[in-house]
C-alpha atoms as a PDB file:
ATOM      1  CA  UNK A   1     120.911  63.033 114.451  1.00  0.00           C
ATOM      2  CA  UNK A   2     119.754  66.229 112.256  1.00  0.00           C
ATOM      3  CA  UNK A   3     116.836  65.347 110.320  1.00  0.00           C
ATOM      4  CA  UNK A   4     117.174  65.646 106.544  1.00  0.00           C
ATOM      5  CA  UNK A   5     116.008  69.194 104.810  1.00  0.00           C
ATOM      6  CA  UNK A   6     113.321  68.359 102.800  1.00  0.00           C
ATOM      7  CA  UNK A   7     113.410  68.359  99.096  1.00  0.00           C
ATOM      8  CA  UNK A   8     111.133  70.677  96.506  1.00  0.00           C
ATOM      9  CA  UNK A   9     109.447  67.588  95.658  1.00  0.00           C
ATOM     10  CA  UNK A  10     107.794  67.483  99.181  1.00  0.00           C
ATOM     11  CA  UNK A  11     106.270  70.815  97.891  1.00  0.00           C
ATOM     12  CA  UNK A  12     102.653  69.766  95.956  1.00  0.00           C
ATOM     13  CA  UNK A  13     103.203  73.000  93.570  1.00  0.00           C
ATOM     14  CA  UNK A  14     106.933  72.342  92.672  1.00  0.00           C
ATOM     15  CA  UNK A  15     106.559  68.689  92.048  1.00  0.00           C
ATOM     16  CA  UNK A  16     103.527  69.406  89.433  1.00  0.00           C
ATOM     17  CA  UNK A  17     105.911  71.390  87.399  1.00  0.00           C
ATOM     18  CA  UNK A  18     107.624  69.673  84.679  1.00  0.00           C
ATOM     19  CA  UNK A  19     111.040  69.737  84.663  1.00  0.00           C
ATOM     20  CA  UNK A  20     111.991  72.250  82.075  1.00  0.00           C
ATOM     21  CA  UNK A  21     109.254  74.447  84.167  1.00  0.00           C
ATOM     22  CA  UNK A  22     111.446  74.128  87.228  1.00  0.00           C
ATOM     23  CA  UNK A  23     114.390  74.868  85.698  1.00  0.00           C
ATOM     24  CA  UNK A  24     112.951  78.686  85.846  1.00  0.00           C
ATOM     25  CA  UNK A  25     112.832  78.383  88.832  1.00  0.00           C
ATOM     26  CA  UNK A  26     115.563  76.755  90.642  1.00  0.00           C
ATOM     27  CA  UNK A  27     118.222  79.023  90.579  1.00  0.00           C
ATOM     28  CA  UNK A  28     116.493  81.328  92.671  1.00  0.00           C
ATOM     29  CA  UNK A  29     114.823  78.843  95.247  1.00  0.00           C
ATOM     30  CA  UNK A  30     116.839  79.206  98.633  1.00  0.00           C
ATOM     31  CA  UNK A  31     115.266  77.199 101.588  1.00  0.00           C
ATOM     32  CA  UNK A  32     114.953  78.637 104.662  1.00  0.00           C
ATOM     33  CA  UNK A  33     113.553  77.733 108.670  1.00  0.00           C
ATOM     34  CA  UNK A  34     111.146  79.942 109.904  1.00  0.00           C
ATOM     35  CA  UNK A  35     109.519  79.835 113.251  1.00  0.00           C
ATOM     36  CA  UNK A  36     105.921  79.956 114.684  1.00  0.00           C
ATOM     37  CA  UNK A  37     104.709  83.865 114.382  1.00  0.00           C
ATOM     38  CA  UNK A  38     106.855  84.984 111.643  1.00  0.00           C
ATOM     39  CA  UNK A  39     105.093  87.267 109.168  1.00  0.00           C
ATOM     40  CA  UNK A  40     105.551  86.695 106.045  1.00  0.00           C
ATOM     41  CA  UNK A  41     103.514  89.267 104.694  1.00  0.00           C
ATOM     42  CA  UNK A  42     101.298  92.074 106.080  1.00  0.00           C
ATOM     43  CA  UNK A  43      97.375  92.983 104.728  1.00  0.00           C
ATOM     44  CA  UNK A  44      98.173  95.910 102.452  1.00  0.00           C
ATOM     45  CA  UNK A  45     101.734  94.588 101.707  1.00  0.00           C
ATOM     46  CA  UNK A  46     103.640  93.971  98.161  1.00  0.00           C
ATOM     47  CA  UNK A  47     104.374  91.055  98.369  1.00  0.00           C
ATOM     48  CA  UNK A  48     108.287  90.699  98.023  1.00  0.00           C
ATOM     49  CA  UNK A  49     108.702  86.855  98.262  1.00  0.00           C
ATOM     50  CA  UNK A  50     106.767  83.647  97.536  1.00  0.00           C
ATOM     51  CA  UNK A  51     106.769  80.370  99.784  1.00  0.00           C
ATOM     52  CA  UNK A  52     106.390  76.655  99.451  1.00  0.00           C
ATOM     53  CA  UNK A  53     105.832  74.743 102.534  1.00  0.00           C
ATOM     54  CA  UNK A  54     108.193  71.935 102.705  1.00  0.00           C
ATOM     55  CA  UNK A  55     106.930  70.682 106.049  1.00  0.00           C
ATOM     56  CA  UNK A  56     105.396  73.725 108.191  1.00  0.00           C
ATOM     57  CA  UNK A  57     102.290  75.320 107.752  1.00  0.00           C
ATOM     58  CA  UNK A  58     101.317  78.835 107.020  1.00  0.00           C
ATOM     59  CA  UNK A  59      98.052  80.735 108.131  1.00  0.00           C
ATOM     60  CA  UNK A  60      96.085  83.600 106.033  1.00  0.00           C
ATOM     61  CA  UNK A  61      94.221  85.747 108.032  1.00  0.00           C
ATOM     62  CA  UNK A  62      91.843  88.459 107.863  1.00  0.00           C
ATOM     63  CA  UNK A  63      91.528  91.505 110.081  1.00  0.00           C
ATOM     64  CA  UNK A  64      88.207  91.759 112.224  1.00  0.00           C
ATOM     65  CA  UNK A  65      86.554  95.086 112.999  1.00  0.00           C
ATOM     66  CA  UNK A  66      87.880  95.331 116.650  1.00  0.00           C
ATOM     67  CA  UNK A  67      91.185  94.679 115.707  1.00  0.00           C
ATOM     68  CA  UNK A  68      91.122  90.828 116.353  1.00  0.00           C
ATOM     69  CA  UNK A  69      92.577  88.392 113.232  1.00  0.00           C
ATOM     70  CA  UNK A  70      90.913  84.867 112.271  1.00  0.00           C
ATOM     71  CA  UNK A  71      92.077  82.252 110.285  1.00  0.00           C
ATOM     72  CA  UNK A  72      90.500  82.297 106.813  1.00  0.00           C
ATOM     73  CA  UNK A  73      92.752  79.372 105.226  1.00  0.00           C
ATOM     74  CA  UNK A  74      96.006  77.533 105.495  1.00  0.00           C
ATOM     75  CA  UNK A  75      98.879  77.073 103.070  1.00  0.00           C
ATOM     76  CA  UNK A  76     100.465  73.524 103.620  1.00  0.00           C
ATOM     77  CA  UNK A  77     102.758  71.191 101.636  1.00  0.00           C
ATOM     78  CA  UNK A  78     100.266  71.038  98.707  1.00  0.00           C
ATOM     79  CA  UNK A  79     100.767  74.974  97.222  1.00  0.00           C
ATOM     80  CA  UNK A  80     102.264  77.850  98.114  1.00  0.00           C
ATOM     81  CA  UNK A  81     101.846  81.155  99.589  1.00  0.00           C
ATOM     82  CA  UNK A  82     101.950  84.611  97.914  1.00  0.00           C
ATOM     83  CA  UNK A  83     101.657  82.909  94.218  1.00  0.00           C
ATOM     84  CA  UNK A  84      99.446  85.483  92.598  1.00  0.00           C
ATOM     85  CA  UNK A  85     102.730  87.452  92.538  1.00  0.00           C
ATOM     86  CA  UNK A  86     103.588  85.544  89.452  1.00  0.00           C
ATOM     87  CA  UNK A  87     101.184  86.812  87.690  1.00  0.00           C
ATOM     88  CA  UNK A  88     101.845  90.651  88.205  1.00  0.00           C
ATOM     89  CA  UNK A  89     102.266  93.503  91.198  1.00  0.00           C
ATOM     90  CA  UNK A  90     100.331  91.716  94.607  1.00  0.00           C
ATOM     91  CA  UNK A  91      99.236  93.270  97.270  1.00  0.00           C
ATOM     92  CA  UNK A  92      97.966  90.919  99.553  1.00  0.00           C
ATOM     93  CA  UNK A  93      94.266  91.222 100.931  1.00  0.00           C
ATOM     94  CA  UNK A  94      95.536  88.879 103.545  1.00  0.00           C
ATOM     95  CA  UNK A  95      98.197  88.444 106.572  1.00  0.00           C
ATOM     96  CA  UNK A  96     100.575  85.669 106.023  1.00  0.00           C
ATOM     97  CA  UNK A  97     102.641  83.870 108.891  1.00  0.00           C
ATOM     98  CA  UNK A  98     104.139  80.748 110.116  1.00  0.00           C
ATOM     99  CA  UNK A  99     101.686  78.837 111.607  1.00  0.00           C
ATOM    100  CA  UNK A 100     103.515  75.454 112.181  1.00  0.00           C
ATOM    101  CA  UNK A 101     107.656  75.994 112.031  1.00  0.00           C
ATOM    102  CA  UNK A 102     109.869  73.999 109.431  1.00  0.00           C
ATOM    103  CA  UNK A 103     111.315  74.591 106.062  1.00  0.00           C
ATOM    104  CA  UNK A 104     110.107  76.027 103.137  1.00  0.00           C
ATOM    105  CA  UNK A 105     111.257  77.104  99.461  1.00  0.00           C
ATOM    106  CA  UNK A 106     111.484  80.910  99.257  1.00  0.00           C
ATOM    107  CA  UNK A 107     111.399  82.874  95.937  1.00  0.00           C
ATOM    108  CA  UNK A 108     111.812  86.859  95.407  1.00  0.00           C
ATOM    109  CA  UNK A 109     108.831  87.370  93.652  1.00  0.00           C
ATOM    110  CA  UNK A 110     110.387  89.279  90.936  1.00  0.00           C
ATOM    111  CA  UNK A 111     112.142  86.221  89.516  1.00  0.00           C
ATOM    112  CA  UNK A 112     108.868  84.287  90.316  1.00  0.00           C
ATOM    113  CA  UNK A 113     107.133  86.585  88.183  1.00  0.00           C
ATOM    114  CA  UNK A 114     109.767  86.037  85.423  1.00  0.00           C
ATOM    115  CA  UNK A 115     109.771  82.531  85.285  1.00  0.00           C
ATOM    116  CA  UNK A 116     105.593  82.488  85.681  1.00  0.00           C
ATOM    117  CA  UNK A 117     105.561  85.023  82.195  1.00  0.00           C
ATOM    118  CA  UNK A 118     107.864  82.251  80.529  1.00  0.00           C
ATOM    119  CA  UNK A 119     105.894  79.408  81.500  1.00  0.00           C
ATOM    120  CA  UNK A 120     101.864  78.923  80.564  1.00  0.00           C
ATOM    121  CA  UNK A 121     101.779  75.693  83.494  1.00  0.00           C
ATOM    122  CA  UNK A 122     103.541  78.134  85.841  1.00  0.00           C
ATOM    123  CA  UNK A 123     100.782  80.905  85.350  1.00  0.00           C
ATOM    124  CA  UNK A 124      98.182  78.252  85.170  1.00  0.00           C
ATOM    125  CA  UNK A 125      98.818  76.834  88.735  1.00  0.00           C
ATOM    126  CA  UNK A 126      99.165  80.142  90.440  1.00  0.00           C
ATOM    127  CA  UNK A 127      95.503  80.382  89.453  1.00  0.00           C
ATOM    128  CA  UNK A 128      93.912  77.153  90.281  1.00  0.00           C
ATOM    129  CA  UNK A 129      95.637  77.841  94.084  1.00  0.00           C
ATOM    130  CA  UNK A 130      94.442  81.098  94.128  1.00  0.00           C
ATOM    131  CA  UNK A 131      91.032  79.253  93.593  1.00  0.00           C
ATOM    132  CA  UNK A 132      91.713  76.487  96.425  1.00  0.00           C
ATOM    133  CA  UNK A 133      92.634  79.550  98.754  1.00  0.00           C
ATOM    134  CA  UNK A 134      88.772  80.789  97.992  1.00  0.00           C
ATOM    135  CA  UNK A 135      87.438  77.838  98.348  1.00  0.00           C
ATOM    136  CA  UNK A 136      88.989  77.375 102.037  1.00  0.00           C
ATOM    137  CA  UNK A 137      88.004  80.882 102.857  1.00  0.00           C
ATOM    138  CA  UNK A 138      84.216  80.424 102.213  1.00  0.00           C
ATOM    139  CA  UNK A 139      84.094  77.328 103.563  1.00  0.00           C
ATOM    140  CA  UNK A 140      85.507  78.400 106.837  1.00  0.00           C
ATOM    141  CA  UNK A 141      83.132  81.726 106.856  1.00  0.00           C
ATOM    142  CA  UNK A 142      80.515  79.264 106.902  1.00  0.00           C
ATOM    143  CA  UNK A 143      81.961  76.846 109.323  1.00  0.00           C
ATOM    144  CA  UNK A 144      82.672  79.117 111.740  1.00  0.00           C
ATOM    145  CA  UNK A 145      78.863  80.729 111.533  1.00  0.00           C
ATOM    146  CA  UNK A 146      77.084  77.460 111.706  1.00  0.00           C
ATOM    147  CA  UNK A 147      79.416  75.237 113.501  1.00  0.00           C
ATOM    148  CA  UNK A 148      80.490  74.506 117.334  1.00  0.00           C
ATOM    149  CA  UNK A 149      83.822  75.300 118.304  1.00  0.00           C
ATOM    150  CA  UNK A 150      84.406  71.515 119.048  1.00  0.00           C
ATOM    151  CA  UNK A 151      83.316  70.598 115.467  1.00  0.00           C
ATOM    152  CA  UNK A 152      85.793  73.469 114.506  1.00  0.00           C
ATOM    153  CA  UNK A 153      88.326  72.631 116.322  1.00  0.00           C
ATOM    154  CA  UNK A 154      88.583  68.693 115.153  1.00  0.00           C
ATOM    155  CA  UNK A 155      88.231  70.102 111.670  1.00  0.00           C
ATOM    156  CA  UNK A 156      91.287  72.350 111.803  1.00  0.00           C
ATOM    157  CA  UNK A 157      93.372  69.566 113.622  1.00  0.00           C
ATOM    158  CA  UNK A 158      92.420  66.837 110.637  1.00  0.00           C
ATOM    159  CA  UNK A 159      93.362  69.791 108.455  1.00  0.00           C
ATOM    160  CA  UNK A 160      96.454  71.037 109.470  1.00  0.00           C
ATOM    161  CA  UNK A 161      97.853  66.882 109.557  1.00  0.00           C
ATOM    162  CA  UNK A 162      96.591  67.073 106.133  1.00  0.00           C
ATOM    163  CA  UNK A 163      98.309  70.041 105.134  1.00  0.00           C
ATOM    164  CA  UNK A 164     101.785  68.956 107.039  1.00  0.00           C
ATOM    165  CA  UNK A 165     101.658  65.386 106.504  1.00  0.00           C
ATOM    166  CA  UNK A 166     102.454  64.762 110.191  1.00  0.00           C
ATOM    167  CA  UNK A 167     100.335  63.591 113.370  1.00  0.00           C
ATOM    168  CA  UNK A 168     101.942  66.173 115.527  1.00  0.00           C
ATOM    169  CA  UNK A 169     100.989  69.739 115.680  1.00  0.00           C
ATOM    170  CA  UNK A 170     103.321  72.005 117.372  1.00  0.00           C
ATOM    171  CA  UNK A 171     100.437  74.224 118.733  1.00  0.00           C
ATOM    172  CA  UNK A 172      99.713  76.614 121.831  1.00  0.00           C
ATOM    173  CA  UNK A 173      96.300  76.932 122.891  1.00  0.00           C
ATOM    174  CA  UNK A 174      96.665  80.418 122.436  1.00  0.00           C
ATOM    175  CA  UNK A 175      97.404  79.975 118.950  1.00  0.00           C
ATOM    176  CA  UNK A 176      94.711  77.914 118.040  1.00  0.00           C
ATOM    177  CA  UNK A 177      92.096  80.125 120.436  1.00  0.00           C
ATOM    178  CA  UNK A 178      93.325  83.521 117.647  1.00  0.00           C
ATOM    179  CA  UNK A 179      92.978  80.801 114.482  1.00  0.00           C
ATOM    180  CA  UNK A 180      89.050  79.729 115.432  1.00  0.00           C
ATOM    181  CA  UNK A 181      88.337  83.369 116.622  1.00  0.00           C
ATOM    182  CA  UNK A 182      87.473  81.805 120.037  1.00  0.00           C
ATOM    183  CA  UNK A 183      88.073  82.248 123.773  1.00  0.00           C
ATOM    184  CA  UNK A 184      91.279  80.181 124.846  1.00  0.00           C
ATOM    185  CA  UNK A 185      89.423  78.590 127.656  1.00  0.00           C
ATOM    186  CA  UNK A 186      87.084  77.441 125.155  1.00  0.00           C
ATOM    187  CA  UNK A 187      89.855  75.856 123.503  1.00  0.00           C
ATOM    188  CA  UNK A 188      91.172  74.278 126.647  1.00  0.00           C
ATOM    189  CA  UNK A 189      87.876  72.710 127.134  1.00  0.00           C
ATOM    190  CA  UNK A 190      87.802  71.151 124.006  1.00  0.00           C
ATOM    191  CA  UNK A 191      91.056  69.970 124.165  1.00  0.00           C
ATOM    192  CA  UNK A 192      90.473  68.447 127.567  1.00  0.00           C
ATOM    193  CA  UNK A 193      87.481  66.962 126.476  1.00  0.00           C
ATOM    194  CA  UNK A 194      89.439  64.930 123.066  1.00  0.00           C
ATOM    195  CA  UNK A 195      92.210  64.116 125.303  1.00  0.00           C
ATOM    196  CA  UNK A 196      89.948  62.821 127.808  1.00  0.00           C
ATOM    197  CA  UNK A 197      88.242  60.566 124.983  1.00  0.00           C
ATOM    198  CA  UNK A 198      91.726  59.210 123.419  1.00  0.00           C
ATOM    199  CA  UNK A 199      91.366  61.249 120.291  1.00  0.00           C
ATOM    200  CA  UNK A 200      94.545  63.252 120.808  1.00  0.00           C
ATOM    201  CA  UNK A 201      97.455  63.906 123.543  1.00  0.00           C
ATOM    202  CA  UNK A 202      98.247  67.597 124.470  1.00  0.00           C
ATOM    203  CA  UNK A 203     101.991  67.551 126.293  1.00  0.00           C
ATOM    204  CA  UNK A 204     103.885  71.307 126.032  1.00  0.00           C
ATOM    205  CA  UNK A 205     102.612  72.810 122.969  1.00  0.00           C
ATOM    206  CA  UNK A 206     102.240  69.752 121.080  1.00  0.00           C
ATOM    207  CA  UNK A 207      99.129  68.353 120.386  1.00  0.00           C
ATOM    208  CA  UNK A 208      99.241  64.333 118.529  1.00  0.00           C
ATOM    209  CA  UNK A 209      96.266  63.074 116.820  1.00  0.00           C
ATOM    210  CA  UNK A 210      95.720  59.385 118.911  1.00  0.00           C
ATOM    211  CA  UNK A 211      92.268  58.393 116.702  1.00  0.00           C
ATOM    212  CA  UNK A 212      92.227  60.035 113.321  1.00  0.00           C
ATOM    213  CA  UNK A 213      88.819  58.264 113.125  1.00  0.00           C
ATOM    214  CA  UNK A 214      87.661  59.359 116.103  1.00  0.00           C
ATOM    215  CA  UNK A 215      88.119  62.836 115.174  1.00  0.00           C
ATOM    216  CA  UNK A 216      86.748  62.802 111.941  1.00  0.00           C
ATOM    217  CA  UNK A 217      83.347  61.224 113.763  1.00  0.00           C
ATOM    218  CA  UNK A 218      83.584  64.780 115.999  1.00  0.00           C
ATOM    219  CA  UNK A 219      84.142  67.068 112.800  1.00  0.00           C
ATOM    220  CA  UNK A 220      81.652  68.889 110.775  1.00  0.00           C
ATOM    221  CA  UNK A 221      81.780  68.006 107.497  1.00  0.00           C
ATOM    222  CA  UNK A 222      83.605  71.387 106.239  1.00  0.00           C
ATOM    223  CA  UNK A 223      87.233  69.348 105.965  1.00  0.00           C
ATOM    224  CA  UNK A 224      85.452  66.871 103.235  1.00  0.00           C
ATOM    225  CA  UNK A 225      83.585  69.936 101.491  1.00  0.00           C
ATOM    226  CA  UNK A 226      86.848  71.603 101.386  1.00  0.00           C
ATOM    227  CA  UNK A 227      88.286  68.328  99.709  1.00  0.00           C
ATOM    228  CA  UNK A 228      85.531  67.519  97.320  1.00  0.00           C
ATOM    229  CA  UNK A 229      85.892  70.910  95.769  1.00  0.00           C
ATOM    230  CA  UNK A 230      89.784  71.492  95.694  1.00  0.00           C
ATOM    231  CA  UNK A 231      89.646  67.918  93.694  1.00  0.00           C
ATOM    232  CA  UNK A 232      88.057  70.052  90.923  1.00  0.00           C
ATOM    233  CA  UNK A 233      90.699  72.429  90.973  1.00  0.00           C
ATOM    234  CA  UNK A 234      93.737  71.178  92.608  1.00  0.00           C
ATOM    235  CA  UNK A 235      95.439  67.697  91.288  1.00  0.00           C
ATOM    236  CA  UNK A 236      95.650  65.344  93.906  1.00  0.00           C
ATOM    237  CA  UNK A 237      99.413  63.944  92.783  1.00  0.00           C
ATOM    238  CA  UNK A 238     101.898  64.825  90.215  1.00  0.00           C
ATOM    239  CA  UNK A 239     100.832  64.274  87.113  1.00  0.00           C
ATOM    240  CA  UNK A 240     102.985  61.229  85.560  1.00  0.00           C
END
């Protein structure tokens, strides 16, 4: 059996807006699948569209000196990715693309930008994610100086289940060795070594968190720091 397509509400940003808000919005929402590696949007690029995660994931990253990328924050189910568009021309400082594949709410940014100049909640949520994106960026500069790739690399799995609301990551090693900036061996070592302990199963791509507590106990502390100060920001639920 097909599973369902997911509904706006599963999208954290959408379901915060009230409903006359929406209503600015929904004509021009189309949902779409997108697979692991698609760009969504280049460093340098206008952006053209704006996306809500449905269930997928997608990674920013930032360009390194010898032409490498890194991870410098995720966009999950909770906000959206491109939003600043609303409030004006973007060009992104940042590469965009599909991390984890599924389905997610796409928007020219155009009529984004249309409904955003209609609506002060609109314009106000574009900014407090723009702040949660900054606050995920220098937290991760700061994990990734002071931290050990296996610290790192529980961190980003607890983070990415939060972000997709699922216990199964669709990853590659190779994936997640670009995302932590990291040799893949490295990864594999890691990997081996949380499989080997019962914290997680690795079969084809797919890794499945076993012990979510057992996981947190090998994580820095970055994934709470993250949470404590989106909470300021970010609500945790649709307001009632």
């Amino acid at each position: 059996m097909d599973k369902p397509i997911p509904n706006h509400s599963n999208n954290q940003f959408l379901a915060l807006l009230q409903r006359h808000d929406f209503a600015l919005l929904e004509p021009y929402l189309k949902n779409v699948t997108l697979e692991r590696n698609v760009t969504l949007f280049e460093e340098g690029d206008e952006v053209s569209s704006v996306y809500f995660p449905l269930h997928g994931m997608i990674s920013l990253l930032v360009n390194t000196s010898d032409g490498d990328t890194i991870e410098a924050g995720i966009v999950g189910v909770d906000g959206v990715a491109g939003g600043m568009a609303g409030l004006g021309i973007h060009i992104s400082p940042i590469k965009a693309i599909v991390q984890i594949p599924g389905t997610f709410a796409e928007i020219p940014a155009a009529r984004f930008r249309t409904a955003a100049a209609k609506s002060e909640d609109i314009r106000g949520l574009c900014v407090r994610y723009n702040e949660v994106q900054l606050i995920q960026a220098r937290v991760t500069v700061a994990c990734n100086a002071l931290h050990t790739i296996e610290q790192r690399f529980c961190r980003w799995l607890l983070q990415s289940r939060n972000e997709t609301n699922d216990g199964a990551v669709p990853l590659t090693q190779e994936f997640m060795a670009q995302m932590l900036g990291v040799q893949r061996s490295s990864v594999s070592q890691v990997a081996t070594k949380m499989q080997r302990l019962g914290y997680i199963s690795y079969v084809r791509g797919l890794i499945t968190i076993l012990n979510h507590r057992g996981l947190e106990d090998a994580a820095c502390d970055c994934l709470d720091n993250i949470r404590h100060k989106t909470a300021v920001v970010w609500p945790s639920k649709p307001a009632q």
